[in-house]
C-alpha atoms as a PDB file:
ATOM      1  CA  UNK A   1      27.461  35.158 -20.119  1.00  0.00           C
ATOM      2  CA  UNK A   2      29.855  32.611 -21.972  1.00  0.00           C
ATOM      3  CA  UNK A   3      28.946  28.771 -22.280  1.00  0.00           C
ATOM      4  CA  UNK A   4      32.525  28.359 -20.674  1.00  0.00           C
ATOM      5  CA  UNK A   5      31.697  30.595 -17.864  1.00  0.00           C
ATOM      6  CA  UNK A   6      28.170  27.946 -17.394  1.00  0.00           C
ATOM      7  CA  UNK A   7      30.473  25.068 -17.293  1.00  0.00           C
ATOM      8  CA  UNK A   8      32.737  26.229 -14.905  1.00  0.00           C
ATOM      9  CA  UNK A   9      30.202  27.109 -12.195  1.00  0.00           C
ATOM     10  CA  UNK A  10      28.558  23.730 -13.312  1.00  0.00           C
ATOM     11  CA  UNK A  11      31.598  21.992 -12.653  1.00  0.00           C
ATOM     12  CA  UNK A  12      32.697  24.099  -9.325  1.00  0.00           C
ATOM     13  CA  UNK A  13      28.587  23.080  -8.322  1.00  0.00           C
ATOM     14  CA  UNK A  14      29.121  19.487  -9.241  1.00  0.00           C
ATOM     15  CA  UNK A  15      32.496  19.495  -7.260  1.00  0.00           C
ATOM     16  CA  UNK A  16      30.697  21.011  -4.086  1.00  0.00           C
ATOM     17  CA  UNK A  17      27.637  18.246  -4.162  1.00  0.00           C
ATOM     18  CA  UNK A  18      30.053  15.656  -4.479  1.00  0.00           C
ATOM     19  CA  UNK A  19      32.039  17.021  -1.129  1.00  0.00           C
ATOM     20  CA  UNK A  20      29.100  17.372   0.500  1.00  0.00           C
ATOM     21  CA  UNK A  21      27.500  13.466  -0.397  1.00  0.00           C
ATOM     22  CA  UNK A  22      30.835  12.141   1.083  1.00  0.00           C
ATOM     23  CA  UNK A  23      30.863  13.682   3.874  1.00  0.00           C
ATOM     24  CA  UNK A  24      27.066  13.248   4.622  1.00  0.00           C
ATOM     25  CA  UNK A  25      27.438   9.417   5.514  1.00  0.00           C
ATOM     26  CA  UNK A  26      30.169   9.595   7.834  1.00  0.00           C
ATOM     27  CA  UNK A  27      28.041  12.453   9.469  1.00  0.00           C
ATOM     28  CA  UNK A  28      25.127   9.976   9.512  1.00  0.00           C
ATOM     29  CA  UNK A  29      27.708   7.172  11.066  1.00  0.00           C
ATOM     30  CA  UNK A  30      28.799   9.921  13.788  1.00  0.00           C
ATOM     31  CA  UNK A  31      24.907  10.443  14.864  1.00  0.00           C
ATOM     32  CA  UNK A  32      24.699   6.984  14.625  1.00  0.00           C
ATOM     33  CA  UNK A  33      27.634   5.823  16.821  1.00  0.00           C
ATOM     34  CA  UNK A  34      26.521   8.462  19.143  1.00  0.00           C
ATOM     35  CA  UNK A  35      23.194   7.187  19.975  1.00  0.00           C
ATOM     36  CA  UNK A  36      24.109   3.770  20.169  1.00  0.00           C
ATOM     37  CA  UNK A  37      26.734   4.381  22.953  1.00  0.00           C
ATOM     38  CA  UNK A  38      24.032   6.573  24.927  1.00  0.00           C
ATOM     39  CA  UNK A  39      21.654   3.817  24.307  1.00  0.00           C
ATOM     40  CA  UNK A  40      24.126   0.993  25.421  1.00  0.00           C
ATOM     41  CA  UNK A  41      25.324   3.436  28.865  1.00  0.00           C
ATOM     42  CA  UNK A  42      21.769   3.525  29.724  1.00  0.00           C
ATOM     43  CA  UNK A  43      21.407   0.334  29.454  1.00  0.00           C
ATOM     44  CA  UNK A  44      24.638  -0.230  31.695  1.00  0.00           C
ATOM     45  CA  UNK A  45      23.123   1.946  33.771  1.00  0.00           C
ATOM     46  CA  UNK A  46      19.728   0.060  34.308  1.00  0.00           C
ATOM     47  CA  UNK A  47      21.123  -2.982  33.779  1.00  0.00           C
ATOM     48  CA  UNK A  48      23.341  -2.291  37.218  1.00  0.00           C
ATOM     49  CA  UNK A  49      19.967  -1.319  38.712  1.00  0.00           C
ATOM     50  CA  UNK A  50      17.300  -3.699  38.146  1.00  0.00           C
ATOM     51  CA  UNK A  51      18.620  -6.482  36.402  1.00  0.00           C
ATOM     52  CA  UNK A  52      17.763  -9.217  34.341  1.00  0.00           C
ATOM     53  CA  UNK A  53      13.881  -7.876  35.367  1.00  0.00           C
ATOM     54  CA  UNK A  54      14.845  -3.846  33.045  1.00  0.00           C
ATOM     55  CA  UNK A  55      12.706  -3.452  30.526  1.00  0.00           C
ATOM     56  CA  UNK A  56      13.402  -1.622  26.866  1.00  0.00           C
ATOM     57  CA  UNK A  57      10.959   1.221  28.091  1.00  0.00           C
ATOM     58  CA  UNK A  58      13.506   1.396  31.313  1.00  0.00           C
ATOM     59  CA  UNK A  59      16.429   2.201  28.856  1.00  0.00           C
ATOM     60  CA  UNK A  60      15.211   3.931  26.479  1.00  0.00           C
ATOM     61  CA  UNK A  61      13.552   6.625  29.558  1.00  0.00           C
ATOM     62  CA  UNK A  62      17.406   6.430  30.682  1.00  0.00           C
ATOM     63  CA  UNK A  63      18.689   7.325  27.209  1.00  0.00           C
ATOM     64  CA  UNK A  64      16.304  10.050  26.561  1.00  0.00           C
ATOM     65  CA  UNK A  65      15.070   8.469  23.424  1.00  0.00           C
ATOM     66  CA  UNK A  66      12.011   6.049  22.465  1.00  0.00           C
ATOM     67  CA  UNK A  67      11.475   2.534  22.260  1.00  0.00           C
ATOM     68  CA  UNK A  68      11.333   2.604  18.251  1.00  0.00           C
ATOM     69  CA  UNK A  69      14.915   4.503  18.470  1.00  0.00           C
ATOM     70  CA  UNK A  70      16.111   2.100  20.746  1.00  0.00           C
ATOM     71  CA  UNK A  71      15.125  -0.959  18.102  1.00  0.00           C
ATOM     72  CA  UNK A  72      16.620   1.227  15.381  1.00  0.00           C
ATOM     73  CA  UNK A  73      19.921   0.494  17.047  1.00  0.00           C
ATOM     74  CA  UNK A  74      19.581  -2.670  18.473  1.00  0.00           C
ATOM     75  CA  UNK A  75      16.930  -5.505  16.999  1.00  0.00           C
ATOM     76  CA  UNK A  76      16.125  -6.942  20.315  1.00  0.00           C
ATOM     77  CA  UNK A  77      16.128  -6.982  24.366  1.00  0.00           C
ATOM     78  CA  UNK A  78      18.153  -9.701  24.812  1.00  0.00           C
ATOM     79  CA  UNK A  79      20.758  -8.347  21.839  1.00  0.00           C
ATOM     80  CA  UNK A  80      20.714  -5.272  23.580  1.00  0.00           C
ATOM     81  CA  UNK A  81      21.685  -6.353  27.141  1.00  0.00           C
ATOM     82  CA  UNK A  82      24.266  -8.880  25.557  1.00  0.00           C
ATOM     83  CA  UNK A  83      26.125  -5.672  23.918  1.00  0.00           C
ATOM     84  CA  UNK A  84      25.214  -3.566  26.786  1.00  0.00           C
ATOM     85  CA  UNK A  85      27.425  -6.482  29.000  1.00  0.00           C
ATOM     86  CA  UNK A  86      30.015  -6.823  26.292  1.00  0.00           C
ATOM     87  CA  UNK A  87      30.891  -3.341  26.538  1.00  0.00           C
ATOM     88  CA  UNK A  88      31.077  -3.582  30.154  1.00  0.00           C
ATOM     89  CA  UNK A  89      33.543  -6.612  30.112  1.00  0.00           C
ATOM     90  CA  UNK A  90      35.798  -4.672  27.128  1.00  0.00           C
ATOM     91  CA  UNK A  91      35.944  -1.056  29.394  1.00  0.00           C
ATOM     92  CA  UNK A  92      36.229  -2.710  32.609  1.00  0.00           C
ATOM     93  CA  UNK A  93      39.458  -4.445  30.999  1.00  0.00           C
ATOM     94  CA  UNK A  94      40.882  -0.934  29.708  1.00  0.00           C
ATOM     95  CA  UNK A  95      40.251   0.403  33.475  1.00  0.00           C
ATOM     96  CA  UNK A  96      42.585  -1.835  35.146  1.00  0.00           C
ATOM     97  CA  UNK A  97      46.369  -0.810  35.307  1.00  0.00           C
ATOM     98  CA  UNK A  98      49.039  -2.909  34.051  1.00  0.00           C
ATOM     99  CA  UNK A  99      51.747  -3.863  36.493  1.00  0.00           C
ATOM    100  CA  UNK A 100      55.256  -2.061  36.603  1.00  0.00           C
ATOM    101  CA  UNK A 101      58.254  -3.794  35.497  1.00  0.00           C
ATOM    102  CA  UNK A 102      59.924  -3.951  38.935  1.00  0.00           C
ATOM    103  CA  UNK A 103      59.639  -6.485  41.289  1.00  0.00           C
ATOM    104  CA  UNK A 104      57.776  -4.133  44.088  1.00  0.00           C
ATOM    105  CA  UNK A 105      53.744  -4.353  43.553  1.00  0.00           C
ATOM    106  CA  UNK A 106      52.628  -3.757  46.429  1.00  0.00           C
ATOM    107  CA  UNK A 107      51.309   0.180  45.458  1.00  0.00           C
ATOM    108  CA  UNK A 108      50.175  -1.482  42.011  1.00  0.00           C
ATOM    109  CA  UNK A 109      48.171  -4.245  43.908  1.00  0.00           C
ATOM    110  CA  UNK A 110      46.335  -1.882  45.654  1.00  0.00           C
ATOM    111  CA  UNK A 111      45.642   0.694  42.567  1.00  0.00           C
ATOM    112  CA  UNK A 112      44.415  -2.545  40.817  1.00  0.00           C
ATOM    113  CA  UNK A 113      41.672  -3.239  43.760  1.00  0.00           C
ATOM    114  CA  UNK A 114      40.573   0.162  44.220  1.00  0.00           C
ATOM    115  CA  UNK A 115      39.670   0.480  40.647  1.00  0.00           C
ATOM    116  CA  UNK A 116      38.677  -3.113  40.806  1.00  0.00           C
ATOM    117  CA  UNK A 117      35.958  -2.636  43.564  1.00  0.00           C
ATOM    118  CA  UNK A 118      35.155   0.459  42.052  1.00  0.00           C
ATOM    119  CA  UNK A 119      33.759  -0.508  39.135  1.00  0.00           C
ATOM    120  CA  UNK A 120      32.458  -3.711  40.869  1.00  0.00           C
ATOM    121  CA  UNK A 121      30.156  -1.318  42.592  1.00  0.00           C
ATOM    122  CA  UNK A 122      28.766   0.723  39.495  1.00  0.00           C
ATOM    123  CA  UNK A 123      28.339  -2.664  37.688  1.00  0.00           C
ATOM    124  CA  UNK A 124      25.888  -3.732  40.285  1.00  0.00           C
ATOM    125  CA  UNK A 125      23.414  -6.411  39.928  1.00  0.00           C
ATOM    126  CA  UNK A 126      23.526  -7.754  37.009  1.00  0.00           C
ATOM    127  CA  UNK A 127      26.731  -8.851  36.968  1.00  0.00           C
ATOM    128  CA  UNK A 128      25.736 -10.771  40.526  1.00  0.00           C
ATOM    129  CA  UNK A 129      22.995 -12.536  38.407  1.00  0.00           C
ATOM    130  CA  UNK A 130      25.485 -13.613  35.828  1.00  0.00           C
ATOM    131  CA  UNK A 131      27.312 -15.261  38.168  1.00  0.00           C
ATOM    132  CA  UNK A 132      24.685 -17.048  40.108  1.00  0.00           C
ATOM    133  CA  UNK A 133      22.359 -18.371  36.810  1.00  0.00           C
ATOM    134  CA  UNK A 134      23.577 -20.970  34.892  1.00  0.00           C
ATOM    135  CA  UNK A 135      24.008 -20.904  30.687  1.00  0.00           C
ATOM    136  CA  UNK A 136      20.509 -22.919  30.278  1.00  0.00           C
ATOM    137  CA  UNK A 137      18.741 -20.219  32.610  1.00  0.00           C
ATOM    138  CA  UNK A 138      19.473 -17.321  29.646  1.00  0.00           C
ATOM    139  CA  UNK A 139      18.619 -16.791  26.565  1.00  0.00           C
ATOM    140  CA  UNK A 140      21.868 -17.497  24.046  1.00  0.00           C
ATOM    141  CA  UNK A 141      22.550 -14.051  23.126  1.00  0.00           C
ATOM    142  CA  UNK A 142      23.045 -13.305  27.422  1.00  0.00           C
ATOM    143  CA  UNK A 143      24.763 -16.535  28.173  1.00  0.00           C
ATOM    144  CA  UNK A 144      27.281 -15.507  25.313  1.00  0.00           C
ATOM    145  CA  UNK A 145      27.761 -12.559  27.307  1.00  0.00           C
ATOM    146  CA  UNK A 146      27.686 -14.179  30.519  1.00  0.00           C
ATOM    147  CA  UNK A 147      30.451 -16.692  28.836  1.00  0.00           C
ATOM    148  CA  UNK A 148      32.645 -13.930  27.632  1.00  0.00           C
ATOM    149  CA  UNK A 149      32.419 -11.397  31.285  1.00  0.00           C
ATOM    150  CA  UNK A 150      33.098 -15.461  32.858  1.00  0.00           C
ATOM    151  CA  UNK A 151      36.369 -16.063  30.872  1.00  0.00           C
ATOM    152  CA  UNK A 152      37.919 -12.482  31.172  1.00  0.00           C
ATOM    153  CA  UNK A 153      37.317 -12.645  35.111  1.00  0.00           C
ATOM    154  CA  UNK A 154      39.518 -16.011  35.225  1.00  0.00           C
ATOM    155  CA  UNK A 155      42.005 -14.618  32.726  1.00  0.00           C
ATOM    156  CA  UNK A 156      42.319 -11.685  35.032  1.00  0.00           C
ATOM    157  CA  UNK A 157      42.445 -13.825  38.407  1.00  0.00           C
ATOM    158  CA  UNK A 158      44.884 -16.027  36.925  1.00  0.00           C
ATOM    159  CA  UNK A 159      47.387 -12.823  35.197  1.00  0.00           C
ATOM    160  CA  UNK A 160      47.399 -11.164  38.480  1.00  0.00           C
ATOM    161  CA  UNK A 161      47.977 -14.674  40.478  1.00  0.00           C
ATOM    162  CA  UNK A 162      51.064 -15.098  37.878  1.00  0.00           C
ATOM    163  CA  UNK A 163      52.611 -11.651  38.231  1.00  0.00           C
ATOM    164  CA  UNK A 164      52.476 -11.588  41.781  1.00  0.00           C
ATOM    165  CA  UNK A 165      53.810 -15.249  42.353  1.00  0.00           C
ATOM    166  CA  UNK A 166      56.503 -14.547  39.893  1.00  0.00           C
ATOM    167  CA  UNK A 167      57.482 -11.175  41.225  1.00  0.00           C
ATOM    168  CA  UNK A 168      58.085 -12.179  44.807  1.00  0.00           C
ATOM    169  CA  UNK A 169      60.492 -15.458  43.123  1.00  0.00           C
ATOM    170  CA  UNK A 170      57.680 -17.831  43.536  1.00  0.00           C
ATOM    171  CA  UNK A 171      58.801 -21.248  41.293  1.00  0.00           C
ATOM    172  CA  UNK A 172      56.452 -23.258  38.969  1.00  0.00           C
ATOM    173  CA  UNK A 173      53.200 -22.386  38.869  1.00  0.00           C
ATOM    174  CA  UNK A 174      51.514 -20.664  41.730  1.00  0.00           C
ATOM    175  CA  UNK A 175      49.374 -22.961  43.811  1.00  0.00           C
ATOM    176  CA  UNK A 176      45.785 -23.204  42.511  1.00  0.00           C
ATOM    177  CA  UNK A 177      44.475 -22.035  46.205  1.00  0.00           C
ATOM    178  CA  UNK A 178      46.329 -18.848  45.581  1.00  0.00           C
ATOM    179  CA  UNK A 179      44.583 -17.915  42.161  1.00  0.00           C
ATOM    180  CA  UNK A 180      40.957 -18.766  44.153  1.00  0.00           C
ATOM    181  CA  UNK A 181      41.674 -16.098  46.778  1.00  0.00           C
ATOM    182  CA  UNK A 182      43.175 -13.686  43.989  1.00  0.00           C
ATOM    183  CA  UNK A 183      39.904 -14.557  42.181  1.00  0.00           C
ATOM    184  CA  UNK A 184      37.715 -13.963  45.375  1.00  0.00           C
ATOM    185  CA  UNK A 185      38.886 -10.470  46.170  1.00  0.00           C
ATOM    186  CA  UNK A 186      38.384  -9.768  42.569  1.00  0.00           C
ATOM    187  CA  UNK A 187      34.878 -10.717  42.789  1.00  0.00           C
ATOM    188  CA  UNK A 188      31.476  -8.726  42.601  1.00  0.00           C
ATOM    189  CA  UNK A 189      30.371 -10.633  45.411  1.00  0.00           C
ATOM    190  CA  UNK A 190      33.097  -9.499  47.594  1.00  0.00           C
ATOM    191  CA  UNK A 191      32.599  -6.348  46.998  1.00  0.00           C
ATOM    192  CA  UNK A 192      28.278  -6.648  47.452  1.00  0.00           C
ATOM    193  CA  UNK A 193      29.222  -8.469  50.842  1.00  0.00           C
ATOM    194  CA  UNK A 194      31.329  -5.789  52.310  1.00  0.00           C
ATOM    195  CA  UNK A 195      29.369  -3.082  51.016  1.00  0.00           C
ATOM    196  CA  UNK A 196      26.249  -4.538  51.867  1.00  0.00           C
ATOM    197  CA  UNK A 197      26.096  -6.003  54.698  1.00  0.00           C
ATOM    198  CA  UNK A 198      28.876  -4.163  56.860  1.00  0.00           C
ATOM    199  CA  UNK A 199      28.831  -0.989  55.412  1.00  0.00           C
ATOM    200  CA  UNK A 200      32.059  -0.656  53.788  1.00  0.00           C
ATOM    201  CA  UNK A 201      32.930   1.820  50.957  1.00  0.00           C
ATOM    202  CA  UNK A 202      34.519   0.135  48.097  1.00  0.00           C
ATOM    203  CA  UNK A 203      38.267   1.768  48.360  1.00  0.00           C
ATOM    204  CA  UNK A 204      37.790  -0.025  52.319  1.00  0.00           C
ATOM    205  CA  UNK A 205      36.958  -3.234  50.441  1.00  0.00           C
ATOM    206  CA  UNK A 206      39.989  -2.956  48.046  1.00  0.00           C
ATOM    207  CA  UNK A 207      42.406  -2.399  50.940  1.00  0.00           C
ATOM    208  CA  UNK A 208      40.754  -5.450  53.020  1.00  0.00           C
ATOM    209  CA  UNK A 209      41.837  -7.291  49.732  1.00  0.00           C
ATOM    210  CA  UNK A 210      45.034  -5.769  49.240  1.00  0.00           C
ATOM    211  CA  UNK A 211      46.028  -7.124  52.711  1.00  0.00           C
ATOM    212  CA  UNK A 212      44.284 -10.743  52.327  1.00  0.00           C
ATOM    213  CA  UNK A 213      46.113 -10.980  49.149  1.00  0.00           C
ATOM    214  CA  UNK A 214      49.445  -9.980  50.806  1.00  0.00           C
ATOM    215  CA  UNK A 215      48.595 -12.999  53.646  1.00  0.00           C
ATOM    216  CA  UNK A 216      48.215 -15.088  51.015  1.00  0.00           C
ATOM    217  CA  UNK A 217      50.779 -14.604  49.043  1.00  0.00           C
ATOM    218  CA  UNK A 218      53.574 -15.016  52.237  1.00  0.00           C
ATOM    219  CA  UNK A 219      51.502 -18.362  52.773  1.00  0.00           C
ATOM    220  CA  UNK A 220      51.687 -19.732  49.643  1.00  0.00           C
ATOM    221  CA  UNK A 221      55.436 -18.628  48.894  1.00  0.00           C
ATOM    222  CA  UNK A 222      56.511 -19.973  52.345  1.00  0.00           C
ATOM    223  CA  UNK A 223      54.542 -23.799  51.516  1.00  0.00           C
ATOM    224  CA  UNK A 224      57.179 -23.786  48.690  1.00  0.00           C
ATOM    225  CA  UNK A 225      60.595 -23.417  50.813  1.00  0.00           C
END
């Protein structure tokens, strides 16, 4: 065999490890992203269970993994809850349909509340005990959380309020009482009421809100004439 003929399958080798060393990382990164979302679903999961009072060992028996696994991904409880929250807030935003550009949202407002109360449902408790404890009651990573699921609930209340107001020829801003009752049948606790105590599935809650919204909206456009 020729030294040439050595070099070449060195060099077709050498090519090959290369290949197979850049790919290996992102590979790694794939396992690794993978995990971390079945990690932060259980703890979603949990979380919409039990609480502020789940445990680590409760998510990682939901994930199907161990506590040290669990750590690998996320350095502690409170981080992981945070981010487990976070990513609540961001796919609960990406749920929600936009309005139409016509002037009719009546079908939309309704779409919007059924997926609304929906999700209010699967989110569960602790998204109630967010609401009820105040900042100094968590630790900083949860009330950063807490802070973050806060402002994206009034930025919702208050683009729906707007759309609507300006969509039936409402003028100025709509009246702040509006926005509350927008902000109210947008709420967790709405949802947990009905539900709860009267027995109502959450598409019956949605279309409860639909129509209070409606009420509301004839109300507040008719103070303005």
């Amino acid at each position: 065999m020729s030294p040439m003929s050595d070099t070449g399958k060195c060099r077709r080798y050498d090519s090959r490890v290369t290949h197979d060393s850049a790919i290996a990382p992102s590979l790694a990164d794939e396992r690794r992203d993978i995990a971390r979302s079945r990690i932060l679903r259980a703890a979603q999961k949990v979380l919409a269970g039990r609480g502020l009072a789940a445990t680590v060992d409760d998510v990682a028996e939901a994930a199907g993994v161990n506590r040290r696994t669990v750590f690998r991904h996320f350095a502690t409880r409170d981080g992981l809850f945070a981010a487990a929250i976070k990513e609540g807030v961001r796919t609960y935003a990406l749920q929600v349909p936009p309005p139409p550009e016509g002037d009719d949202l009546r079908v939309w407002l309704l779409d919007l509340l059924l997926v609304v109360h929906r999700l209010n449902a699967r989110n569960g408790r602790i998204y109630w005990e967010l609401a009820a404890l105040q900042p100094d009651d968590l630790p900083a990573e949860l009330a950063a959380a807490a802070a973050e699921r806060r402002e994206s609930r009034k930025a919702a209340a208050a683009a729906v309020t707007s759309r609507l107001w300006q969509a039936r020829g409402g003028q100025e801003a709509p009246p702040a009482w509006l926005a509350d009752t927008v902000a109210v049948h947008l709420s967790g606790f709405t949802t947990q009421s009905l539900t709860g105590d009267f027995g109502r599935t959450p598409d019956e809650v949605a279309r409860v809100s639909a129509q209070v919204i409606e009420a509301a909206l004839a109300a507040a456009l008719a103070e303005r004439r």
